[in-house]
N, C-alpha and C. Protein backbone atom coordinates (compact mmCIF):
# COMPACT_ATOMS: atom_id res chain seq x y z
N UNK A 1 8.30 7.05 36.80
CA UNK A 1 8.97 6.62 35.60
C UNK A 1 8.84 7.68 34.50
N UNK A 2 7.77 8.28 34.61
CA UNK A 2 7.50 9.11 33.20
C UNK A 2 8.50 10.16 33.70
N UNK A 3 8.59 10.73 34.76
CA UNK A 3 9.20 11.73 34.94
C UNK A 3 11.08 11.52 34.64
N UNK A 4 11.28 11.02 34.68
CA UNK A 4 12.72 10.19 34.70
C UNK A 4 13.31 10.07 32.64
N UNK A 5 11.84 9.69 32.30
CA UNK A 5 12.21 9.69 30.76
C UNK A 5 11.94 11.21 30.16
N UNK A 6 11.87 12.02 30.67
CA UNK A 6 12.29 14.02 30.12
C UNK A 6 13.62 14.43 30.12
N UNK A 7 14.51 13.38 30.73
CA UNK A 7 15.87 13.79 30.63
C UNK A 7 16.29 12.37 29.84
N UNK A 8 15.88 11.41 29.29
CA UNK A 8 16.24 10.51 28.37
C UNK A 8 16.51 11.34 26.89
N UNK A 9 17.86 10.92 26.58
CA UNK A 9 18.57 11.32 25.42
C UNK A 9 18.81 10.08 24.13
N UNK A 10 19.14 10.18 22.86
CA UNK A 10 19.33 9.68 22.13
C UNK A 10 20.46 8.27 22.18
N UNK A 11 22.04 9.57 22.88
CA UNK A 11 22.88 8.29 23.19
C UNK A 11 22.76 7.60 24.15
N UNK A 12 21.41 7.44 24.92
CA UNK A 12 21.24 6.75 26.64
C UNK A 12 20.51 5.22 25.72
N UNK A 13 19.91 5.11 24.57
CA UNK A 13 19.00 4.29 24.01
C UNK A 13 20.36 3.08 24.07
N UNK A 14 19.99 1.87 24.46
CA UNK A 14 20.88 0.71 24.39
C UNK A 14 20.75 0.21 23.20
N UNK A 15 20.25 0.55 21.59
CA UNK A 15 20.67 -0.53 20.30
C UNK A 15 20.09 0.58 19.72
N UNK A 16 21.13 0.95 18.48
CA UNK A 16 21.02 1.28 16.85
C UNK A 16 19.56 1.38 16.54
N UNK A 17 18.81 0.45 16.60
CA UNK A 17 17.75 -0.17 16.07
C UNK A 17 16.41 1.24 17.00
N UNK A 18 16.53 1.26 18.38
CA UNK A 18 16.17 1.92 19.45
C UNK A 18 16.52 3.17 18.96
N UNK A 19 17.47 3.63 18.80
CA UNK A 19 18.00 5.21 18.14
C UNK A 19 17.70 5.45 17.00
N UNK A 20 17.07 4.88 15.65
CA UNK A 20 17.23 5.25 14.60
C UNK A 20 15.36 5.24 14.76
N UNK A 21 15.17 4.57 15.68
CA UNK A 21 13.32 4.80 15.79
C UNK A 21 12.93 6.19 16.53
N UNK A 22 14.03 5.86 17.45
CA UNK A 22 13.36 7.57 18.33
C UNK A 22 13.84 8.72 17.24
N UNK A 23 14.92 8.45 16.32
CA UNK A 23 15.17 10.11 15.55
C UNK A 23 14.37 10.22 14.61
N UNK A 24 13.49 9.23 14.04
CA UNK A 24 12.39 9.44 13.10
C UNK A 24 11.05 9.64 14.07
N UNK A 25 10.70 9.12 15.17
CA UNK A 25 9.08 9.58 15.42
C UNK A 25 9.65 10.47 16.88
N UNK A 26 10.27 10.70 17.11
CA UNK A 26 10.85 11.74 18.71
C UNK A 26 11.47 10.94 19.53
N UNK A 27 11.68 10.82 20.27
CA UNK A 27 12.37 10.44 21.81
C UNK A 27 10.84 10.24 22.28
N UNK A 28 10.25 11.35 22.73
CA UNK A 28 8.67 11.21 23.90
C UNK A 28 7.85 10.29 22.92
N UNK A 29 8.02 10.54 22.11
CA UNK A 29 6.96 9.25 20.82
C UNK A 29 7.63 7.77 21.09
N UNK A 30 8.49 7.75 21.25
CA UNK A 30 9.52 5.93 21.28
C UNK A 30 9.19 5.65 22.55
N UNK A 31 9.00 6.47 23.42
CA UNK A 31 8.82 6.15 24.90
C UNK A 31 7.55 6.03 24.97
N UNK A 32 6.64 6.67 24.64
CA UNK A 32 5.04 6.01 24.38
C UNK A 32 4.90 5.14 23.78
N UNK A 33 5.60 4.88 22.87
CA UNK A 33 5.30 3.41 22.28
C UNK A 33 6.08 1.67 23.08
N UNK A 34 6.95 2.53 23.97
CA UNK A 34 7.58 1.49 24.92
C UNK A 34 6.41 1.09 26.11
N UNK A 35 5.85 2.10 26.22
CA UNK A 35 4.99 2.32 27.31
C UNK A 35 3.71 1.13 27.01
N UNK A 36 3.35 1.05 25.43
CA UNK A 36 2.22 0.61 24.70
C UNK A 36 2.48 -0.45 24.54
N UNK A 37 3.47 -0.88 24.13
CA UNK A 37 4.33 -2.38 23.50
C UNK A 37 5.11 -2.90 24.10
N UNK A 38 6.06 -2.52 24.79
CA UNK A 38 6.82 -2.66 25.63
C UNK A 38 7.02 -4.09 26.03
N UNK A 39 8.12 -4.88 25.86
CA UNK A 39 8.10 -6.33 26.31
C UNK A 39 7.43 -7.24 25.40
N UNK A 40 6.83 -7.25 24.58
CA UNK A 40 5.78 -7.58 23.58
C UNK A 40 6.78 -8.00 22.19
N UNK A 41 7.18 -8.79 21.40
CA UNK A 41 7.37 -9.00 19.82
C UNK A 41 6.25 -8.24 19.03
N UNK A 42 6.93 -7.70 18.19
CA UNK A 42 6.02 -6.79 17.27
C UNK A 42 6.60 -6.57 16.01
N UNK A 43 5.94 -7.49 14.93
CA UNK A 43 6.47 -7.47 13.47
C UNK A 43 5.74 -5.77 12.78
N UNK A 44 6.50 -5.24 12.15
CA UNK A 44 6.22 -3.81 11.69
C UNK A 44 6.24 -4.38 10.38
N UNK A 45 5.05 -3.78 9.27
CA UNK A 45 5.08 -4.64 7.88
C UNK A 45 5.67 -3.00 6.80
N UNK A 46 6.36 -3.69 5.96
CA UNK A 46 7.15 -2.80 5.02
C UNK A 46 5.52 -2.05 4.54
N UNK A 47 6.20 -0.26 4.28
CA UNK A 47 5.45 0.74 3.33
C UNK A 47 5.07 -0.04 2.75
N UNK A 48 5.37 -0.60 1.70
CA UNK A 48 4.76 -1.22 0.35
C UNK A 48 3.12 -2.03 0.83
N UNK A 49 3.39 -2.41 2.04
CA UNK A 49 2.22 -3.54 2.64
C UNK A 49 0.90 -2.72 3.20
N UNK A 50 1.04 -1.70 3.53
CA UNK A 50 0.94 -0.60 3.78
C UNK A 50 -0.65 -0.04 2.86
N UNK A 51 0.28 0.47 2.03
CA UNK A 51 -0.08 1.10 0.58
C UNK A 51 -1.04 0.01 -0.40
N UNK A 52 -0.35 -0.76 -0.11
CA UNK A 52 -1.29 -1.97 -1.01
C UNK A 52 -2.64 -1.88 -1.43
N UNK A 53 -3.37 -2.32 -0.58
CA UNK A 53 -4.72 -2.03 -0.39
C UNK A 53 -5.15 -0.75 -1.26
N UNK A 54 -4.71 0.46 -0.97
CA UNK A 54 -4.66 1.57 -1.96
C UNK A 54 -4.85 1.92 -3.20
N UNK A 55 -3.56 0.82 -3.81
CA UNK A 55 -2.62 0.63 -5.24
C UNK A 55 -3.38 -0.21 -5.49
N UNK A 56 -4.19 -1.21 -5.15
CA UNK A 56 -5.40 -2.31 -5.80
C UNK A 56 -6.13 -1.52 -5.86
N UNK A 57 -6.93 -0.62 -5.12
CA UNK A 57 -8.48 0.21 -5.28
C UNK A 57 -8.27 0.69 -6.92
N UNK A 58 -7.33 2.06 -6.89
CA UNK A 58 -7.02 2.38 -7.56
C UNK A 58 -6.67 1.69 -9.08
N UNK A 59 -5.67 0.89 -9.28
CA UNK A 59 -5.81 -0.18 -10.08
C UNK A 59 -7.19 -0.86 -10.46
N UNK A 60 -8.00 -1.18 -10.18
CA UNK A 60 -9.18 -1.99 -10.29
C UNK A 60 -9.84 -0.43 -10.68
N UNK A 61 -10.20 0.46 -9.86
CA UNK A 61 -10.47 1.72 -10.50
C UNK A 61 -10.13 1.87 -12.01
N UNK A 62 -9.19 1.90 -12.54
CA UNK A 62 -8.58 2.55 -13.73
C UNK A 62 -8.51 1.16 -14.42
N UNK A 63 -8.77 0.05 -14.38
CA UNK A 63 -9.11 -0.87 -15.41
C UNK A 63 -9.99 -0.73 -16.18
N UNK A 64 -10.79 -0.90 -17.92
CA UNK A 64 -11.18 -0.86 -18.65
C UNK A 64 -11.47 -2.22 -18.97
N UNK A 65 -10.97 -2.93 -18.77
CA UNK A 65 -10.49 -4.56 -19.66
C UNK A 65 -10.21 -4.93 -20.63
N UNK A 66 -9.11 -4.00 -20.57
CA UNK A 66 -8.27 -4.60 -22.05
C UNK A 66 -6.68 -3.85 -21.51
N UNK A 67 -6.22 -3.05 -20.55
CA UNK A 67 -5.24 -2.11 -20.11
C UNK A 67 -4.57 -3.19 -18.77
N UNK A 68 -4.24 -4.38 -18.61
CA UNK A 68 -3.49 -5.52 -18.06
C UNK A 68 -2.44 -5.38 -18.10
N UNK A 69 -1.38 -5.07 -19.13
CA UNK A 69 -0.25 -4.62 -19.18
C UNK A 69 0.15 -3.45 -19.05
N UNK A 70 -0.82 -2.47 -19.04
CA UNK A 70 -0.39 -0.58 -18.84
C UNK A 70 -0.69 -0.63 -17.49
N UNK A 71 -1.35 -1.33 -16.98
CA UNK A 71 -1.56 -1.08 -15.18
C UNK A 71 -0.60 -2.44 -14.40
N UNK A 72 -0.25 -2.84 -15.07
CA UNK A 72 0.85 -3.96 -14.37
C UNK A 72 2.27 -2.94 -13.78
N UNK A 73 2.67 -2.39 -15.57
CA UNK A 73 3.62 -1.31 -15.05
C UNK A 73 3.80 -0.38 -14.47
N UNK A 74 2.51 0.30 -14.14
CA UNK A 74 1.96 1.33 -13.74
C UNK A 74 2.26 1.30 -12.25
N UNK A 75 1.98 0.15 -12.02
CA UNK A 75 1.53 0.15 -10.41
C UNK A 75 2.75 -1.38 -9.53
N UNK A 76 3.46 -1.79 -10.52
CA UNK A 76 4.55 -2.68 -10.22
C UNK A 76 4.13 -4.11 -9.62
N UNK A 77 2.85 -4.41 -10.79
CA UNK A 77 2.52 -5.83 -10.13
C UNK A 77 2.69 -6.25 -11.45
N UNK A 78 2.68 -7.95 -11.64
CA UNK A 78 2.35 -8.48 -12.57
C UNK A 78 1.49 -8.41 -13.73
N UNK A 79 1.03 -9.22 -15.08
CA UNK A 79 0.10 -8.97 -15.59
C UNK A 79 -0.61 -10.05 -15.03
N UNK A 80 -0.18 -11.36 -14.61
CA UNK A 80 -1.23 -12.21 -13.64
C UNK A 80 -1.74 -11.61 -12.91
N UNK A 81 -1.07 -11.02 -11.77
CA UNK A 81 -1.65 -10.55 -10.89
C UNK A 81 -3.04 -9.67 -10.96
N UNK A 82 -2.72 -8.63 -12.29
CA UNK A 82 -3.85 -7.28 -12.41
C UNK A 82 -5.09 -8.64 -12.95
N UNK A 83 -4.78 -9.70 -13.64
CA UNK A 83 -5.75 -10.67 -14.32
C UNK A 83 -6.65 -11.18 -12.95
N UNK A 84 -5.95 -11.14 -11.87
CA UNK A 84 -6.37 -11.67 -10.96
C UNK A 84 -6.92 -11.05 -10.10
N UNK A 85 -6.70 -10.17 -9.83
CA UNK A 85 -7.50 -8.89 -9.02
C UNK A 85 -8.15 -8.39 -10.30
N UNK A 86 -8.52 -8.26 -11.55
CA UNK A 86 -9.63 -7.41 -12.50
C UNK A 86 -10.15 -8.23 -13.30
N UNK A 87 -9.87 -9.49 -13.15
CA UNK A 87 -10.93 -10.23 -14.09
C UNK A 87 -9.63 -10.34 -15.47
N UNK A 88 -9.82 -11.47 -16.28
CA UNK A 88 -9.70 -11.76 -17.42
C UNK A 88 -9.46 -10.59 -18.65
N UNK A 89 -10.64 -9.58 -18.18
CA UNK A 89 -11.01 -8.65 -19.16
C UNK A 89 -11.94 -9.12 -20.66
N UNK A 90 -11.55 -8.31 -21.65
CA UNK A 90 -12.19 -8.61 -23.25
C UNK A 90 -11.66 -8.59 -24.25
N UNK A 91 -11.83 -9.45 -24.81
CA UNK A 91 -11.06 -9.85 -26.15
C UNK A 91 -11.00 -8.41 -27.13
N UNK A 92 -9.62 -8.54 -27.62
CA UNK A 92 -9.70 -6.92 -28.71
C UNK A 92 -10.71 -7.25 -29.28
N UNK A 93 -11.67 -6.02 -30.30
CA UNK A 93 -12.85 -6.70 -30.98
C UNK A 93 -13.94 -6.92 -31.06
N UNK A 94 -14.01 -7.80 -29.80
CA UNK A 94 -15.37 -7.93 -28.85
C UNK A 94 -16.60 -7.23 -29.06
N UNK A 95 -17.76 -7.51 -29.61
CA UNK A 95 -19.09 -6.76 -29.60
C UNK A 95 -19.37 -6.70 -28.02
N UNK A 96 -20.30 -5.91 -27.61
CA UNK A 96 -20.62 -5.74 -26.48
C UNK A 96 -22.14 -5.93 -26.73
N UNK A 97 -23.03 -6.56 -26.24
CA UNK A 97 -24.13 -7.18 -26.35
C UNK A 97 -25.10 -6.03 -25.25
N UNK A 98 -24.56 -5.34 -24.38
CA UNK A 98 -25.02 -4.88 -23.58
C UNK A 98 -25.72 -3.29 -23.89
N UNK A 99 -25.92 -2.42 -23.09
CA UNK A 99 -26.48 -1.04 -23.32
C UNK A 99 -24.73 -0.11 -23.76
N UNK A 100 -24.70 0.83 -24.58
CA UNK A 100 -23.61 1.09 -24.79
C UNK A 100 -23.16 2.11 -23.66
N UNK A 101 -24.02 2.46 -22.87
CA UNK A 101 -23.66 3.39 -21.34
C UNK A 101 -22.82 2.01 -20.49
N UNK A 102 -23.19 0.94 -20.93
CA UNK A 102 -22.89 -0.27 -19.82
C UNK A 102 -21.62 -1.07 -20.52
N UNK A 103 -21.28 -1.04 -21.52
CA UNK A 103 -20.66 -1.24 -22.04
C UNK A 103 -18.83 -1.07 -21.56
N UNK A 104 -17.85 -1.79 -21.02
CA UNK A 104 -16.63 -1.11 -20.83
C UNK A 104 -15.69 -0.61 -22.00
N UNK A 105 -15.99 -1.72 -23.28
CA UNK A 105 -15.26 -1.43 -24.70
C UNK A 105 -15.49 0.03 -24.98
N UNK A 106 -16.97 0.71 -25.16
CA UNK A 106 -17.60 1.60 -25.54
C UNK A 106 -16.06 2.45 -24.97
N UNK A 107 -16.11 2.40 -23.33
CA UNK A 107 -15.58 3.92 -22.67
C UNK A 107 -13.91 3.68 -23.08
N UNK A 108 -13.28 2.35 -23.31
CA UNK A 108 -12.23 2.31 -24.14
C UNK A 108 -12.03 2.72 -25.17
N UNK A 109 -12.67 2.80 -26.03
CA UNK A 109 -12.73 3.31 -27.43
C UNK A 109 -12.66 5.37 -28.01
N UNK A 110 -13.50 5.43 -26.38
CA UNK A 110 -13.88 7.27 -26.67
C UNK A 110 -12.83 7.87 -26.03
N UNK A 111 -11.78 6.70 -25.23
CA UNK A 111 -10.38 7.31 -24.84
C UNK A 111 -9.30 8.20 -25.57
């Protein structure tokens, strides 16, 4: 069988769907993955789903707690959402009761 798919071509693929996969990862790449999957249902999850995981690190990274709306836009989620993955945050204002190294207002402020 393997030998048989070295002369498999683009227009031999039976669906659109089959051809537009082998011209992005190869022909010998679509056929390894037929080889792997083959016969099997297999949901493929969009880039975005992908990346996610990423775009939260990062996000939660670059929070301060008080920047909910500059990282909502930033990164194309909600401002619930960043509330929900970073916490509530701090009231404008806010004393910080804590050590001023420990402090998050402090490193907002020397921005």
């Amino acid at each position: 069988m393997k030998e048989l798919s070295k002369d498999l071509t683009l227009d031999m693929l039976s669906s659109e769907l089959y051809t537009q996969i082998a011209e992005a990862i190869g022909i010998e790449s679509f056929y390894k993955l037929t080889e792997v999957i083959g016969g099997t249902t297999v949901y493929i999850p969009k880039p975005e789903s992908l990346v996610r995981p990423i775009r939260e690190a990062r996000l939660k990274a670059e929070f301060n707690g008080y920047n909910h709306t500059e990282l909502a836009r930033r990164y194309g989620f909600s401002v619930r959402w960043v509330k929900e993955l970073c916490g509530e945050g701090y009231p404008e204002g806010q004393i910080c009761m804590f050590d001023v190294e420990t402090c998050p207002q402090t490193e907002h402020e020397n921005d």
